[in-house]
C-alpha atoms as a PDB file:
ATOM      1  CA  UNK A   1      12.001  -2.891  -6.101  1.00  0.00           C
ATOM      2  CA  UNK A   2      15.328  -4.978  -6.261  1.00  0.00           C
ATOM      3  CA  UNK A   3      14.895  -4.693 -10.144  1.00  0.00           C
ATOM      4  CA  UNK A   4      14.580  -0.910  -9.992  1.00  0.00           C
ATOM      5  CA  UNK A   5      17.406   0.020  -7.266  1.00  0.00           C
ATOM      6  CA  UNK A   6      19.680  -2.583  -8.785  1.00  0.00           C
ATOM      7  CA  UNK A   7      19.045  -3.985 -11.920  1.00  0.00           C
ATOM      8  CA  UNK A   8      18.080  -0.749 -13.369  1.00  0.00           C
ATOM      9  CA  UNK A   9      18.611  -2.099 -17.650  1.00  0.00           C
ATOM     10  CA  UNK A  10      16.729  -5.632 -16.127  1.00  0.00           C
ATOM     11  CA  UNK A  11      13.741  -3.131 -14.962  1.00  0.00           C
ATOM     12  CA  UNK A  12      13.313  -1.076 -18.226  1.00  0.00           C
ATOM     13  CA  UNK A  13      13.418  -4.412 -20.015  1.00  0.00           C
ATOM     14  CA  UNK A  14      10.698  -6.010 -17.666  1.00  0.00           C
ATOM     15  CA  UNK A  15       8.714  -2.881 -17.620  1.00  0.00           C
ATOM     16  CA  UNK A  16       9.852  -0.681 -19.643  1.00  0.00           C
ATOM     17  CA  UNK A  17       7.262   1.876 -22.164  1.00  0.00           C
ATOM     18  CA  UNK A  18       8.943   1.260 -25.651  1.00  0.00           C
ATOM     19  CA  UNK A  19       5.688  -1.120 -26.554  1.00  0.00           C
ATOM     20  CA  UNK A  20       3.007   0.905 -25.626  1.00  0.00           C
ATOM     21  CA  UNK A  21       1.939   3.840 -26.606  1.00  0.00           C
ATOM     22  CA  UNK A  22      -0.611   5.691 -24.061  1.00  0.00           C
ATOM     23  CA  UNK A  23      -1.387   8.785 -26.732  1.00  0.00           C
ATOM     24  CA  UNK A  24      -3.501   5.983 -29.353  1.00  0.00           C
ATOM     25  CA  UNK A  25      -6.064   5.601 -26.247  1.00  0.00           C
ATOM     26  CA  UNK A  26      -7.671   9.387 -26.137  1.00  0.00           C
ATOM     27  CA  UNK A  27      -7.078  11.253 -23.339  1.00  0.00           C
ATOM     28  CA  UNK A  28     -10.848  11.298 -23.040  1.00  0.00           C
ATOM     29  CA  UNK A  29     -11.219   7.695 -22.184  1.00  0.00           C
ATOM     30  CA  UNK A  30      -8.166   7.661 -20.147  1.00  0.00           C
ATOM     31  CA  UNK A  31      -9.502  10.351 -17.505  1.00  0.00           C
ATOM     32  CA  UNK A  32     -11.857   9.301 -14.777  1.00  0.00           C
ATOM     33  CA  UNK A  33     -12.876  12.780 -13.806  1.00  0.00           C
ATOM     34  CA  UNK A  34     -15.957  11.209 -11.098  1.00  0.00           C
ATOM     35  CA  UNK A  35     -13.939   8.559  -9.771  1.00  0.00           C
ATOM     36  CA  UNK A  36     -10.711  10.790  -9.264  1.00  0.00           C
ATOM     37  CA  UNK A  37     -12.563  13.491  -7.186  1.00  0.00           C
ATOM     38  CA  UNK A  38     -14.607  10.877  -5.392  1.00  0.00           C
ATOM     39  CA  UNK A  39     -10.870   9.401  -4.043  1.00  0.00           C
ATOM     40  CA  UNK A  40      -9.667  12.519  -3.239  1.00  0.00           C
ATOM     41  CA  UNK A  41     -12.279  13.860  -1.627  1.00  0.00           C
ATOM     42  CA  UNK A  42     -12.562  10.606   0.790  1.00  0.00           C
ATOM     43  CA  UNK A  43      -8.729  10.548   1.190  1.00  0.00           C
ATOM     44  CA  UNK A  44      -9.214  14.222   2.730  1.00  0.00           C
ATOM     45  CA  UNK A  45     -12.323  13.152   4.701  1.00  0.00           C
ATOM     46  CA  UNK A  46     -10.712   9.595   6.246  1.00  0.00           C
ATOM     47  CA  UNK A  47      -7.673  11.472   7.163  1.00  0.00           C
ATOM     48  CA  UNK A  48      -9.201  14.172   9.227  1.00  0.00           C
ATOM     49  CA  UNK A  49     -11.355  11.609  10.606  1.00  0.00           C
ATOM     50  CA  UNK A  50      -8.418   9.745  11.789  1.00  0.00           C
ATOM     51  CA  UNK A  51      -6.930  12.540  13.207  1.00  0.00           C
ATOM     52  CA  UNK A  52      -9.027  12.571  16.411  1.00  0.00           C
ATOM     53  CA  UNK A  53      -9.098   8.853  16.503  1.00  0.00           C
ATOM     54  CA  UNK A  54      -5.213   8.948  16.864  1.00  0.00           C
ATOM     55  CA  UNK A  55      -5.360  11.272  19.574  1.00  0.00           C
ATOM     56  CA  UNK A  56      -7.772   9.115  21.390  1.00  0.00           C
ATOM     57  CA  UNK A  57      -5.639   6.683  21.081  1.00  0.00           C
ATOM     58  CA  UNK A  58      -2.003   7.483  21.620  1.00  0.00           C
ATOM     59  CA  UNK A  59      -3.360   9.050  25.375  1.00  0.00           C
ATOM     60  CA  UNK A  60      -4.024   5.256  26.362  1.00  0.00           C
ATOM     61  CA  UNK A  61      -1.221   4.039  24.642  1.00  0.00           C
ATOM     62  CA  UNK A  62       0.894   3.681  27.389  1.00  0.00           C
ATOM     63  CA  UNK A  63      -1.610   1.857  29.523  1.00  0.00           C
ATOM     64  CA  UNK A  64      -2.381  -1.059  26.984  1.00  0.00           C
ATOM     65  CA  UNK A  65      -0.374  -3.008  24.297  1.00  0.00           C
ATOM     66  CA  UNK A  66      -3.852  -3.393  22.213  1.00  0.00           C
ATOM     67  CA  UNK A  67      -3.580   0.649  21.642  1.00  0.00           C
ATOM     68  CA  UNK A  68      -0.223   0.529  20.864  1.00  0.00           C
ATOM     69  CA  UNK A  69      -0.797  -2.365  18.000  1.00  0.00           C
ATOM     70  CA  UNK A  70      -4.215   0.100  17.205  1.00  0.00           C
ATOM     71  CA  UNK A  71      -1.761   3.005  16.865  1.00  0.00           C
ATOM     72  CA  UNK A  72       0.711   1.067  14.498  1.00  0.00           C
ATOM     73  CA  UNK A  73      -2.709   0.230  12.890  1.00  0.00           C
ATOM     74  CA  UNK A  74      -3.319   3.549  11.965  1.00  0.00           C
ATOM     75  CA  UNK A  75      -0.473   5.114  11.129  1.00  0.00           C
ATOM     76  CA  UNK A  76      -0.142   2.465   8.164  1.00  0.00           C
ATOM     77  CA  UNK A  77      -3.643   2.985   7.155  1.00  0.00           C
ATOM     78  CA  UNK A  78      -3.158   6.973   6.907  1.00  0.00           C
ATOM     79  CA  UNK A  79       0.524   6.277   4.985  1.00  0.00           C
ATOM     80  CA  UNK A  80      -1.650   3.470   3.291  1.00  0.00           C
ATOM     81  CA  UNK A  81      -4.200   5.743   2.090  1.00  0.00           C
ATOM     82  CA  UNK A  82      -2.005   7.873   0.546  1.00  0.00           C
ATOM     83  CA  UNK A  83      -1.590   5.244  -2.166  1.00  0.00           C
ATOM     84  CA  UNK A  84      -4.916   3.841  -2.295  1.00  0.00           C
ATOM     85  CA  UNK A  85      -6.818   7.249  -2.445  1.00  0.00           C
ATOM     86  CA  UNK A  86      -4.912  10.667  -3.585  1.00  0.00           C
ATOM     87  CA  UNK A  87      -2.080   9.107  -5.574  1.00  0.00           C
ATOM     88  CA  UNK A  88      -4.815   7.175  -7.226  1.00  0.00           C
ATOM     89  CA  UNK A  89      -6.907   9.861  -7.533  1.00  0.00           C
ATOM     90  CA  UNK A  90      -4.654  11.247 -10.553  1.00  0.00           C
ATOM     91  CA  UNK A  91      -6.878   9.280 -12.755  1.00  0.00           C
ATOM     92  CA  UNK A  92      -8.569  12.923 -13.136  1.00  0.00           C
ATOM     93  CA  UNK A  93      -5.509  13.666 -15.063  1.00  0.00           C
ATOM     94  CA  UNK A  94      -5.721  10.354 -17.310  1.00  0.00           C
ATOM     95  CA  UNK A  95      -2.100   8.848 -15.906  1.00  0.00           C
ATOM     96  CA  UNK A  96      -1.637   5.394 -16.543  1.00  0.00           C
ATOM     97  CA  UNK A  97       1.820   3.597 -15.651  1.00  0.00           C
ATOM     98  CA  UNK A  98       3.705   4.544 -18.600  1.00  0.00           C
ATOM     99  CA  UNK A  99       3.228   8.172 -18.223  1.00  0.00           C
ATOM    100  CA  UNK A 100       4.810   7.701 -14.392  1.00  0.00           C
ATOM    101  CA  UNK A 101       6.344   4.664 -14.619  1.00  0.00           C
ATOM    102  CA  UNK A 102       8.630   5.382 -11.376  1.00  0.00           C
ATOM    103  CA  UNK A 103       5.625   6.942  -9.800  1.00  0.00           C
ATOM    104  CA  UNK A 104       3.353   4.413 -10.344  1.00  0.00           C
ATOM    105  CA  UNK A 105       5.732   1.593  -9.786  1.00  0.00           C
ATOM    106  CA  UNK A 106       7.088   2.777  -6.338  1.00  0.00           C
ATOM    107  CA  UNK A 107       4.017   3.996  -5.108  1.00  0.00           C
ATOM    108  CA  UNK A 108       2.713   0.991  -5.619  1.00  0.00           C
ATOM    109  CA  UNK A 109       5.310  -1.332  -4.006  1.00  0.00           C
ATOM    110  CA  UNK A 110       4.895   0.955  -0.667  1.00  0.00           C
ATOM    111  CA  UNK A 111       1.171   0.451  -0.868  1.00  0.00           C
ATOM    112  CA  UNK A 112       1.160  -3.429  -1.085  1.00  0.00           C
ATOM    113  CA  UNK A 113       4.220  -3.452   1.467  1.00  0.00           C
ATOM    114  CA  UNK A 114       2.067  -1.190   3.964  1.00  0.00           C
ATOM    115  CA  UNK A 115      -0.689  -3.423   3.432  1.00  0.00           C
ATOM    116  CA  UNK A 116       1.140  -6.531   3.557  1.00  0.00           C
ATOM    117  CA  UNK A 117       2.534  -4.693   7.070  1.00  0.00           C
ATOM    118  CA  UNK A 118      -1.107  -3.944   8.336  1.00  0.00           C
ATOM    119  CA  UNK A 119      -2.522  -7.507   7.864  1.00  0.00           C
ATOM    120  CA  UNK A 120       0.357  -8.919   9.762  1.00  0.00           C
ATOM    121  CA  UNK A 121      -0.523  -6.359  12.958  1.00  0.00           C
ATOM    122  CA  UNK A 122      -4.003  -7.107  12.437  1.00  0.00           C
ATOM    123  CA  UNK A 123      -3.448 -10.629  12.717  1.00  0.00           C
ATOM    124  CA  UNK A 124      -1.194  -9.755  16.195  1.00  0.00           C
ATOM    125  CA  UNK A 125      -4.097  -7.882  17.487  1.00  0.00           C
ATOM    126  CA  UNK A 126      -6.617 -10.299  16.739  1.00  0.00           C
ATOM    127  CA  UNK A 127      -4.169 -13.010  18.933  1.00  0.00           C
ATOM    128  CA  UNK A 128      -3.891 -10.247  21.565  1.00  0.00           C
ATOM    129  CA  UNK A 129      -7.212  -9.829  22.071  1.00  0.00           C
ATOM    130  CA  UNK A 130      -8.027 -13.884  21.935  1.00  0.00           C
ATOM    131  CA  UNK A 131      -4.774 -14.351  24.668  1.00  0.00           C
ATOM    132  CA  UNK A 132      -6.346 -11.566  26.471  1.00  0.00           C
ATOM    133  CA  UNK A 133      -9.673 -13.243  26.833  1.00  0.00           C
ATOM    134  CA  UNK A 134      -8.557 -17.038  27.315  1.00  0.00           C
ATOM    135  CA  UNK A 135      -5.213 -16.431  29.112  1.00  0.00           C
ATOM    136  CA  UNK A 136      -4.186 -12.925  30.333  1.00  0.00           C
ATOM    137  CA  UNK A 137      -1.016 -13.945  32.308  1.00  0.00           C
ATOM    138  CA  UNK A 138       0.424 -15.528  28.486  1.00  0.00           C
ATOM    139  CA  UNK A 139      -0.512 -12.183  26.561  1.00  0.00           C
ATOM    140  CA  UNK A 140       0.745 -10.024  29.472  1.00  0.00           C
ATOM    141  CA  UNK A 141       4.210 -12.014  29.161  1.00  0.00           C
ATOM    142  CA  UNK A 142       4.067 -11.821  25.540  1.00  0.00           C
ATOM    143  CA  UNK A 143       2.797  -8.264  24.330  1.00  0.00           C
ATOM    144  CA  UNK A 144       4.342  -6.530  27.738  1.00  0.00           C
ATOM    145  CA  UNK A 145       7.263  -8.430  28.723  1.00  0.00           C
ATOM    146  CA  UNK A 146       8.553  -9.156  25.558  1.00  0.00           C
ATOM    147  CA  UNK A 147       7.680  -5.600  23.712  1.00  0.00           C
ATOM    148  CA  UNK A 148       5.300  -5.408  20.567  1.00  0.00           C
ATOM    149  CA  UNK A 149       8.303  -3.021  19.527  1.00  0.00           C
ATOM    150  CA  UNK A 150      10.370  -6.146  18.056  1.00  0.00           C
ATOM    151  CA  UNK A 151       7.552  -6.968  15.984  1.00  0.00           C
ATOM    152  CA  UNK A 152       7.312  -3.718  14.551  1.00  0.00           C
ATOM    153  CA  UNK A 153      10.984  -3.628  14.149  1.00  0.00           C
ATOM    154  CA  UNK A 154      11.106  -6.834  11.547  1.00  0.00           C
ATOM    155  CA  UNK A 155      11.091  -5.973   7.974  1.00  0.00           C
ATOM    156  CA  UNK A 156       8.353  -7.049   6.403  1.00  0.00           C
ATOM    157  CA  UNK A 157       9.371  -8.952   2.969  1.00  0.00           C
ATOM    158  CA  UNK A 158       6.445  -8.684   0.634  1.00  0.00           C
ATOM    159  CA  UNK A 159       6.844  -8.091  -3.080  1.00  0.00           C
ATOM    160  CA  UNK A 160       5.293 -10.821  -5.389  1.00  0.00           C
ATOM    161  CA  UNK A 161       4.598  -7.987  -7.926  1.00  0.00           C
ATOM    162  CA  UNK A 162       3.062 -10.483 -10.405  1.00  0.00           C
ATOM    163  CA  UNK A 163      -0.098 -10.270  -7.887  1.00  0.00           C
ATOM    164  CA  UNK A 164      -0.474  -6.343  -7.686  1.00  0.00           C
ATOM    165  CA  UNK A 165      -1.713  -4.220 -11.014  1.00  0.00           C
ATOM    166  CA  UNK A 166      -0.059  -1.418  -9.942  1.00  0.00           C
ATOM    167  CA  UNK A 167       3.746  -3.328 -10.081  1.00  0.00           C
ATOM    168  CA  UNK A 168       3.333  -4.680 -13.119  1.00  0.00           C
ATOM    169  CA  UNK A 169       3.254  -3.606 -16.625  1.00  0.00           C
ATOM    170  CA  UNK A 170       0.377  -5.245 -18.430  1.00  0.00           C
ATOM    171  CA  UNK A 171       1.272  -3.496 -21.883  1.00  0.00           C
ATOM    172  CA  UNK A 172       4.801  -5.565 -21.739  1.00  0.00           C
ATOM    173  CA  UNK A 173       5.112  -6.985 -24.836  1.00  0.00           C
ATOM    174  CA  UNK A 174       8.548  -7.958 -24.585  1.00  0.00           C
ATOM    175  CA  UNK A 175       7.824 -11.243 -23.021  1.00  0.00           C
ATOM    176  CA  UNK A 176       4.844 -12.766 -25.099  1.00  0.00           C
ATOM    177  CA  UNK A 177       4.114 -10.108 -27.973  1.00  0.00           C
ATOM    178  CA  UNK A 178       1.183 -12.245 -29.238  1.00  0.00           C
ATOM    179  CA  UNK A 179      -1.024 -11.434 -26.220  1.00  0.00           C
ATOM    180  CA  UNK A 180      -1.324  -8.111 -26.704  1.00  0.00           C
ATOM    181  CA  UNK A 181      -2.848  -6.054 -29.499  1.00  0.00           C
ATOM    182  CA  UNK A 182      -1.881  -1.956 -28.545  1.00  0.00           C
ATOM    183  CA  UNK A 183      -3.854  -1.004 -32.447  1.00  0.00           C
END
């Protein structure tokens, strides 16, 4: 994201479209018509579904620091599946990256930073839940006495976008022209 906010001429270099050329792969074997609806259609269904779970939960929020670390939980998975499910889901239309480079590029950077963000609070509410079972005075001191709310407050530096699809431009030929073959 540095690249893209502040290296702008660095970024179109790195990822830039002038090597490939998405209109010599048919539009026919570029949409996924099946696997577009099918993400779309669960994105729809898991978010309603997680509707009343959030409700549920935010009511014993208050009572319990596991519910609020269950409630962080969730809000990153609904932002998450955003991402992972409908913006995906424009496969129906046969996007790839260079036809929404910014799109694709930024949409993808939030999705690996939210789920970079929702391992790390699963990993504090797995430790929660062991301190609550082995030694409750230790996890009340640390998850109520010192707030969860710092936690949550850290930024969460993630980005190795050589590890991610979706933040990368495969079709670069600017680095090592010899590996690719766009005919």
């Amino acid at each position: 994201m540095e690249l893209l906010l502040f290296r702008h001429d660095e970024f179109d270099k790195l990822y830039g479209c002038e090597a490939f050329n998405a209109d010599k792969i048919p539009l026919e074997q570029r949409t996924d018509i099946v696997n577009g609806c099918i993400l779309i259609t669960l994105f729809f269904f898991f978010e309603i579904l997680y509707v009343p779970c959030m409700v549920s939960i935010y009511k014993k929020m208050h009572d319990n620091p596991c519910y609020k670390m269950l409630f962080f939980i969730g809000i990153l998975d609904m932002l998450a599946l955003l991402m992972n499910a409908l913006e995906t889901g424009i496969g129906i239309i046969g996007a790839v990256y260079c036809d929404y480079p910014l799109l694709i590029y930024t949409t993808g950077s939030m999705g690996l930073s939210l789920w970079f963000a929702e391992t790390a609070a699963e990993f504090l509410l797995a430790i929660n839940r062991c301190l609550e079972l082995l030694k409750p005075e230790l996890a009340f001191v640390i998850f109520n006495v010192f707030t969860i709310a710092m936690a949550w407050m850290t930024p969460n530096y993630a980005g190795n976008n050589a590890i991610s699809s979706r933040t990368r431009d495969d079709n670069n030929v600017s680095q090592q022209p010899e590996q690719y073959d766009n005919d």
